[in-house]
C-alpha atoms as a PDB file:
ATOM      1  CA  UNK A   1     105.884 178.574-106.909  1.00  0.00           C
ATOM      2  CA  UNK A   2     108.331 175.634-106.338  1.00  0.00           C
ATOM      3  CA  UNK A   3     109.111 175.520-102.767  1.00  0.00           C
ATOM      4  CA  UNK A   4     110.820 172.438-102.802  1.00  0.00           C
ATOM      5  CA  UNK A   5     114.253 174.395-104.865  1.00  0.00           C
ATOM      6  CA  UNK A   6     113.521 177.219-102.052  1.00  0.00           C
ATOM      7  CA  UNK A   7     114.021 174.789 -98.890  1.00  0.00           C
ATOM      8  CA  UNK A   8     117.110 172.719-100.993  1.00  0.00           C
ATOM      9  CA  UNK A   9     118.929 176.179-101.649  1.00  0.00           C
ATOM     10  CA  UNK A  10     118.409 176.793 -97.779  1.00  0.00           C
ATOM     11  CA  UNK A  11     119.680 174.172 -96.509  1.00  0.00           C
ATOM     12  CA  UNK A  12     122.550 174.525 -98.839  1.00  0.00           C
ATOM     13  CA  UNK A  13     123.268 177.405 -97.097  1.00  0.00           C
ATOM     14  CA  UNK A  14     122.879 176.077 -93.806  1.00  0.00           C
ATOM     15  CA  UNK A  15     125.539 173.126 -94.560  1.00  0.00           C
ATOM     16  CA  UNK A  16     128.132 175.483 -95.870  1.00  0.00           C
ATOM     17  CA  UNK A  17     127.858 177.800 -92.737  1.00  0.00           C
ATOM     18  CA  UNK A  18     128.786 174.711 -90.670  1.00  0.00           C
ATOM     19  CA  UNK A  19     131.618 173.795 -91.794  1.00  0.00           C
ATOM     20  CA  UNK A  20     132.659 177.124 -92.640  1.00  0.00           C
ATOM     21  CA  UNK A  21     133.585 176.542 -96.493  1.00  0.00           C
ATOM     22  CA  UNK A  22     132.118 179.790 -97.595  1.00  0.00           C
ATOM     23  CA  UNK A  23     132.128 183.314 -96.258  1.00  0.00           C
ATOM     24  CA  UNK A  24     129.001 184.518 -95.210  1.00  0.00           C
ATOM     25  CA  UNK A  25     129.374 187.506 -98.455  1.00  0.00           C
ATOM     26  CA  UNK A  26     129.461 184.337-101.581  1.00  0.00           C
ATOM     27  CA  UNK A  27     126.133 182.626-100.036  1.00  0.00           C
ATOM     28  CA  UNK A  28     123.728 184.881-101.562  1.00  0.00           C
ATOM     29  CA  UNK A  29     124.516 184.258-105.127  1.00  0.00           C
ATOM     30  CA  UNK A  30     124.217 181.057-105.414  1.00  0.00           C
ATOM     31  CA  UNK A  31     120.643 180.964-103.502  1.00  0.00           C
ATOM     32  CA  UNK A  32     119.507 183.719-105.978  1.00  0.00           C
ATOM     33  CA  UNK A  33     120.688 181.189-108.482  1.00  0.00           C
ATOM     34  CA  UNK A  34     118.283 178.381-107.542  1.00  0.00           C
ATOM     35  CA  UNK A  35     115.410 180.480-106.778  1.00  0.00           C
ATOM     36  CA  UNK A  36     114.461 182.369-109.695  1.00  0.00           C
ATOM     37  CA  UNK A  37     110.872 182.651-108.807  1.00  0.00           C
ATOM     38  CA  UNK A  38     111.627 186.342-107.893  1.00  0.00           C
ATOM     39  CA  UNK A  39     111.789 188.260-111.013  1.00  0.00           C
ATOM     40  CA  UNK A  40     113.273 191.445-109.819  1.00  0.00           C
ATOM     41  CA  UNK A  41     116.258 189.451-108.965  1.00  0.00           C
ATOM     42  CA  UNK A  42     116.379 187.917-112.476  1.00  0.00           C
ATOM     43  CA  UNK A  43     116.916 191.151-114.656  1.00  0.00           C
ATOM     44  CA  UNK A  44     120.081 192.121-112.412  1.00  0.00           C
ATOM     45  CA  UNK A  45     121.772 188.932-112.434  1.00  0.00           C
ATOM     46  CA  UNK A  46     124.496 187.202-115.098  1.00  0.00           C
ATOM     47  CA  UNK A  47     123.443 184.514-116.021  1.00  0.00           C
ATOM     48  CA  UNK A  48     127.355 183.011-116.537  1.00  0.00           C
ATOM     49  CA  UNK A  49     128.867 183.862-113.508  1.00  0.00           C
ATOM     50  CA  UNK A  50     125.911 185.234-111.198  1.00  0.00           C
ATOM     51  CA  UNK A  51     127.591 188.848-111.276  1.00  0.00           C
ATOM     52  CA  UNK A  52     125.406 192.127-111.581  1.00  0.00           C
ATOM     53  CA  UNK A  53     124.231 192.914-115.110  1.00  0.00           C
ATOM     54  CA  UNK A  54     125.267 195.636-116.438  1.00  0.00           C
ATOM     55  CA  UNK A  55     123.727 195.543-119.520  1.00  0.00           C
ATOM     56  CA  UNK A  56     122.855 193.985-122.793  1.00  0.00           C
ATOM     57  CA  UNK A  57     125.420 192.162-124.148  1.00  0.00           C
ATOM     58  CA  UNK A  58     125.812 190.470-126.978  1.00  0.00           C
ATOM     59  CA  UNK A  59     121.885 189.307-127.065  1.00  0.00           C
ATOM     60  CA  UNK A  60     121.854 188.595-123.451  1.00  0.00           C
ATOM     61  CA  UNK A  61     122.072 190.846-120.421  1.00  0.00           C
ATOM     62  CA  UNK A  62     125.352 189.983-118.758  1.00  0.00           C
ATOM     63  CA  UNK A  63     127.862 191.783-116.630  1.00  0.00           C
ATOM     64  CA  UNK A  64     130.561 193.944-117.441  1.00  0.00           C
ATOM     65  CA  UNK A  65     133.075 191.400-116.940  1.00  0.00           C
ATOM     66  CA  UNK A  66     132.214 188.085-119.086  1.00  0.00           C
ATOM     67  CA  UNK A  67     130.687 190.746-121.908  1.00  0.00           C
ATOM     68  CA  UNK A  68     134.736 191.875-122.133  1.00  0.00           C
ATOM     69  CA  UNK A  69     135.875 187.944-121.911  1.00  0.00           C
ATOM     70  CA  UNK A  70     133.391 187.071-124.422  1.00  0.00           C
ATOM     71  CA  UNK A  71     134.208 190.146-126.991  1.00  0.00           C
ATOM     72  CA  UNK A  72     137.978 189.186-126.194  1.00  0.00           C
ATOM     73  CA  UNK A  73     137.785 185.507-126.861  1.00  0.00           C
ATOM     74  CA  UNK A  74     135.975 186.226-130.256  1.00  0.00           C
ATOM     75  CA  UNK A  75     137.583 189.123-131.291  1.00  0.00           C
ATOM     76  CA  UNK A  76     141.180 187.566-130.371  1.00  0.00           C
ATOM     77  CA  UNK A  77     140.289 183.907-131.241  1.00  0.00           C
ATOM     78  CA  UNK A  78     141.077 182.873-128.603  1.00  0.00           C
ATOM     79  CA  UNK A  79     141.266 178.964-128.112  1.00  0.00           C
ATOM     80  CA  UNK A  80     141.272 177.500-124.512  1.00  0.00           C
ATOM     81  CA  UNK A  81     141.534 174.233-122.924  1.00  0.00           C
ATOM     82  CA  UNK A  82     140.772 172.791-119.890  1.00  0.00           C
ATOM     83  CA  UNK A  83     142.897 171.244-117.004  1.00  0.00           C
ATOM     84  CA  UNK A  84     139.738 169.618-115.674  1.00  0.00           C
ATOM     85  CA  UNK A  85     136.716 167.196-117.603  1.00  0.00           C
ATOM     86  CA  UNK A  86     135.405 170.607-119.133  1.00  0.00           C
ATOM     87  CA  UNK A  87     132.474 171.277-116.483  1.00  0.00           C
ATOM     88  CA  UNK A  88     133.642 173.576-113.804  1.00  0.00           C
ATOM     89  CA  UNK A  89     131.720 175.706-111.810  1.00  0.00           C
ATOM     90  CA  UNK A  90     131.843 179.193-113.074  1.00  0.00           C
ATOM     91  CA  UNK A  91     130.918 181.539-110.842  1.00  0.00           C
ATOM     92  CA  UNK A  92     131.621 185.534-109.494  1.00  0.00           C
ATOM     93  CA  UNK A  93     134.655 183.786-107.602  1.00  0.00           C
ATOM     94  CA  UNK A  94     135.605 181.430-109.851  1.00  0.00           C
ATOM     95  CA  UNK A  95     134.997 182.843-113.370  1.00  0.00           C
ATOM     96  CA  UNK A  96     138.825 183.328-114.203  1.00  0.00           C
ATOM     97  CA  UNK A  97     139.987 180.483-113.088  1.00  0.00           C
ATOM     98  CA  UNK A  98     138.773 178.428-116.042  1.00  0.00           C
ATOM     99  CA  UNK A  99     138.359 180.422-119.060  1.00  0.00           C
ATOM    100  CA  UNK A 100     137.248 177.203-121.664  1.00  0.00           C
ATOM    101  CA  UNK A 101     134.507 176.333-119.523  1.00  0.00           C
ATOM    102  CA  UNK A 102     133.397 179.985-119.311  1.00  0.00           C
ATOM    103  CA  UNK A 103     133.504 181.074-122.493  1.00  0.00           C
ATOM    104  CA  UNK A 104     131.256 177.292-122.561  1.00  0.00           C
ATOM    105  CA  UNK A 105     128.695 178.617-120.505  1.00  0.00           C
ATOM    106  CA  UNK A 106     128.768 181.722-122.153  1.00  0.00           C
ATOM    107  CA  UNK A 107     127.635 179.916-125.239  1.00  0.00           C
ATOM    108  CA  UNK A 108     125.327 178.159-123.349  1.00  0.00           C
ATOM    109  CA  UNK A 109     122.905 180.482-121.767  1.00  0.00           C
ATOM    110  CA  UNK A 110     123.063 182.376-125.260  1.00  0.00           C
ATOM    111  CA  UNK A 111     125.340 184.747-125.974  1.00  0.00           C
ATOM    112  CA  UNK A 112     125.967 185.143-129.570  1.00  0.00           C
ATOM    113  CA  UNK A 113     129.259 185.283-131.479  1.00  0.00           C
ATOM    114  CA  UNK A 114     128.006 187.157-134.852  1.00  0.00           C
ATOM    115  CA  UNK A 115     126.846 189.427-132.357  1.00  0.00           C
ATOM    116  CA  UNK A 116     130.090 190.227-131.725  1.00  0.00           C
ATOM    117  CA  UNK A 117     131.458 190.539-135.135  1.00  0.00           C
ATOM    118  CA  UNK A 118     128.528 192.179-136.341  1.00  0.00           C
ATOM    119  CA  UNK A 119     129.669 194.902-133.722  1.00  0.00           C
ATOM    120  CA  UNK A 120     133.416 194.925-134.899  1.00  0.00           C
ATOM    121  CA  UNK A 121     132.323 195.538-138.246  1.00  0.00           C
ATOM    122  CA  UNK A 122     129.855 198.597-137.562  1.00  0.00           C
ATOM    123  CA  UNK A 123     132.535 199.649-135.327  1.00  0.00           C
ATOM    124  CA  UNK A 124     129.530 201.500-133.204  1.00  0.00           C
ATOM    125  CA  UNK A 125     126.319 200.164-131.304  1.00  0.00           C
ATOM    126  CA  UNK A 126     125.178 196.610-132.185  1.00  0.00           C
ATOM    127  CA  UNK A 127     121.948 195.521-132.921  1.00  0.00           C
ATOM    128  CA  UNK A 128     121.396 193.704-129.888  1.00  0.00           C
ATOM    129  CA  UNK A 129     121.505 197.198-128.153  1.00  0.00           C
ATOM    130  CA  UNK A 130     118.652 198.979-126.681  1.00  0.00           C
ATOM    131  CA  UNK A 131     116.595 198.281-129.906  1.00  0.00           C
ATOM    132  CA  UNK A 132     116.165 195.314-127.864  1.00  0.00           C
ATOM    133  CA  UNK A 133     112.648 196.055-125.812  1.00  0.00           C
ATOM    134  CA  UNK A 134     113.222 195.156-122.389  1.00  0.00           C
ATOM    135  CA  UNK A 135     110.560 192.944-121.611  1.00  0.00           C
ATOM    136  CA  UNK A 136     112.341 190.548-124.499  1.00  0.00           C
ATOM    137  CA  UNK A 137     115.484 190.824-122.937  1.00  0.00           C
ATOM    138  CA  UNK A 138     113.993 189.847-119.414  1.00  0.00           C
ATOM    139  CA  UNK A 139     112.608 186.802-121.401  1.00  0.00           C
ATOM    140  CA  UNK A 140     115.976 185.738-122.881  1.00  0.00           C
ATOM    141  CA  UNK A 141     117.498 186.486-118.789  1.00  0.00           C
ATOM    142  CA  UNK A 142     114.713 183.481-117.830  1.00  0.00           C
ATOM    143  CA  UNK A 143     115.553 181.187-120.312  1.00  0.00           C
ATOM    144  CA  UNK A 144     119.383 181.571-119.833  1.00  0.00           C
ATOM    145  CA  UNK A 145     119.275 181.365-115.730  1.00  0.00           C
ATOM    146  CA  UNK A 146     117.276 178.299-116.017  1.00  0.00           C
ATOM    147  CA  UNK A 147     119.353 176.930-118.625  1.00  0.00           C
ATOM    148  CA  UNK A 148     122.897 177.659-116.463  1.00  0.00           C
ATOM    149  CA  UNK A 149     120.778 175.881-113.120  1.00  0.00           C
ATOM    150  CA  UNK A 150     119.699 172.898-115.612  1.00  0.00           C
ATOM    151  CA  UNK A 151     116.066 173.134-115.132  1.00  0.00           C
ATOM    152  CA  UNK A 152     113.558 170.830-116.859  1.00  0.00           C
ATOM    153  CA  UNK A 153     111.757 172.112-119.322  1.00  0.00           C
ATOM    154  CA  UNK A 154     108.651 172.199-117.121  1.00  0.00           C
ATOM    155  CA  UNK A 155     109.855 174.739-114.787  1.00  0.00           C
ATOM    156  CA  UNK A 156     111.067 176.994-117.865  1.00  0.00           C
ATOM    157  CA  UNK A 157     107.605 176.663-119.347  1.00  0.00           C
ATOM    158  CA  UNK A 158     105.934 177.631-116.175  1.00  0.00           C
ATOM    159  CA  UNK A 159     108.229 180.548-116.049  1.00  0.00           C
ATOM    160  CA  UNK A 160     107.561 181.678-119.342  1.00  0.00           C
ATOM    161  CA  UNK A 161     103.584 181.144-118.503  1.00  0.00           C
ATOM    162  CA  UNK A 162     104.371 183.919-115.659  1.00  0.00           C
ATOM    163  CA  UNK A 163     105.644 186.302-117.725  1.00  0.00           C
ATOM    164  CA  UNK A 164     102.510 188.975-118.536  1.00  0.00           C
ATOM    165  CA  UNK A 165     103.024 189.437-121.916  1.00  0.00           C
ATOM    166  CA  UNK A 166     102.321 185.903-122.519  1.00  0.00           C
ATOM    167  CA  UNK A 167      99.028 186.487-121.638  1.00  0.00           C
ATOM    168  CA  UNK A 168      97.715 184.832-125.400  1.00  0.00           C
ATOM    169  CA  UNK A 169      99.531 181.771-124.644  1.00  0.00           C
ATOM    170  CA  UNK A 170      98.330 180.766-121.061  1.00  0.00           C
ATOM    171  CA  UNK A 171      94.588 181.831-121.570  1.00  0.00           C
ATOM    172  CA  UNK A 172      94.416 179.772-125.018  1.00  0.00           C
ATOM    173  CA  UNK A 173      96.146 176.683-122.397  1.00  0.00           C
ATOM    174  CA  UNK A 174      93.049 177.857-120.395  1.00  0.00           C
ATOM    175  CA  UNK A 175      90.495 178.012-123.132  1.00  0.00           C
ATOM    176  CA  UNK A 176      91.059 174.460-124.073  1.00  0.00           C
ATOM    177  CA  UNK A 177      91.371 173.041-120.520  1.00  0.00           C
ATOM    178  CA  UNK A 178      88.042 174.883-119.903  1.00  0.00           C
ATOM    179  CA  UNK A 179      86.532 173.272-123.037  1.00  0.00           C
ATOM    180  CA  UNK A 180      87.984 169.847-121.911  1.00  0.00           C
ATOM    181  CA  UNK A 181      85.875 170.276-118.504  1.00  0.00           C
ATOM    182  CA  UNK A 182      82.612 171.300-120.223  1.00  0.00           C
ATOM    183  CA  UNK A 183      83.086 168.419-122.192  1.00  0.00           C
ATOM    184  CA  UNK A 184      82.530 169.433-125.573  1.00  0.00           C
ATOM    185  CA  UNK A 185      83.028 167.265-128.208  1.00  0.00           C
ATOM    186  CA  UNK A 186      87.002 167.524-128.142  1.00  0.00           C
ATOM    187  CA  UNK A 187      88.021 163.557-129.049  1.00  0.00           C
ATOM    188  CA  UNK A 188      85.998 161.455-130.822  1.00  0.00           C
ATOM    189  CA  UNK A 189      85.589 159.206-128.127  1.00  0.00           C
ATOM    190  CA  UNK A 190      83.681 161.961-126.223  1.00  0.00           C
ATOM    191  CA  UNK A 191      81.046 162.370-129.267  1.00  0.00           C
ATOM    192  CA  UNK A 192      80.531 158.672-129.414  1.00  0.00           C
ATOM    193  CA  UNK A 193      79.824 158.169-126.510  1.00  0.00           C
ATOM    194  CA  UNK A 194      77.209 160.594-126.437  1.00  0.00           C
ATOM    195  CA  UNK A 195      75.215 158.920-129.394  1.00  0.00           C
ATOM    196  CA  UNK A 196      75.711 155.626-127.947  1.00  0.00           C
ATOM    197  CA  UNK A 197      73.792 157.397-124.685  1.00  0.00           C
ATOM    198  CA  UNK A 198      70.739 158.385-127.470  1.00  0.00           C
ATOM    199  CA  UNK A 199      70.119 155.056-128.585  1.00  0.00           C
ATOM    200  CA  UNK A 200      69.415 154.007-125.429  1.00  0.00           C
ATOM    201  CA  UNK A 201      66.492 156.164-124.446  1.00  0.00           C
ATOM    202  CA  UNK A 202      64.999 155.437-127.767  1.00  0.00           C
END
């Protein structure tokens, strides 16, 4: 679908193995990150720190570790700061090493803080549970990877356009593109025209 992010993410890859920054284990997160073209990788994949999902979370599926961080932080309070200018990379690595910025992108992407205290109070299940269909939830997973890689909002709606169960939205998009082509009588410069052609023949 976008080949160009595929052959960036490669060669980001490629550079790293050169000079050796990376291990060869921590490459294949981050090029799942920048390619989410392949859905079955999207439904598996945090969309904070790249970890596997272990669930829904807190109205977004997220793994096991930043759901606990995030029900910590609210539940506790918690106020952080950070050393750096507030944008570090978060990551499966890196996740603890700045918890302001994560518990940032965790608002970010979407995770929801009445959520949270909406559980504490019920003391059981919350309602972002398994009430949840999944096909919503895989949704919400596209919306919050793109939004950690800082997509445009093209990409995101081409995504969504991909997604089956928007089937009403694309073929309405079609409808009217096919009515553009046949050239009905869409703008009203179209229908002038059209008389203009009459008074001609006459």
């Amino acid at each position: 679908m976008l080949p160009k992010i595929e052959t960036e993410s490669l060669g980001l890859t490629r550079s790293y193995g050169e000079q050796g920054h990376m291990p060869r284990n921590m490459q294949a997160p981050q090029l799942k990150m920048m390619d989410y073209s392949y859905d079955e990788d999207l439904d598996e994949m945090c969309p904070v720190c790249g970890d596997k999902v272990s669930g829904y979370h807190y109205g977004l599926l997220t793994c096991e570790s930043c759901k606990g961080f995030f029900k910590r932080t609210v539940q506790n309070n918690k106020r952080y700061t950070c050393i750096e200018n507030q944008s570090c990379q978060i990551d499966k690595t890196q996740r603890k090493r700045c918890p302001y910025c994560r518990f940032q992108k965790c608002l970010t992407v979407g995770m929801k803080l009445e959520a949270v205290r909406a559980d504490r109070m019920r003391g059981g299940r919350n309602k972002f549970g398994p009430m949840y269909k999944r096909d919503r939830a895989l949704k919400q997973q596209k919306k919050a990877l793109i939004r950690a890689n800082g997509l445009k909002i093209e990409a995101m709606s081409q995504v969504m356009q991909a997604v089956p169960t928007d089937l009403t939205i694309s073929s309405a998009i079609q409808n009217i593109h096919s009515a553009a082509s046949k050239g009905l009588p869409l703008s009203h410069h179209g229908g002038h025209h059209t008389s203009h052609h009459h008074h001609h023949h006459h």
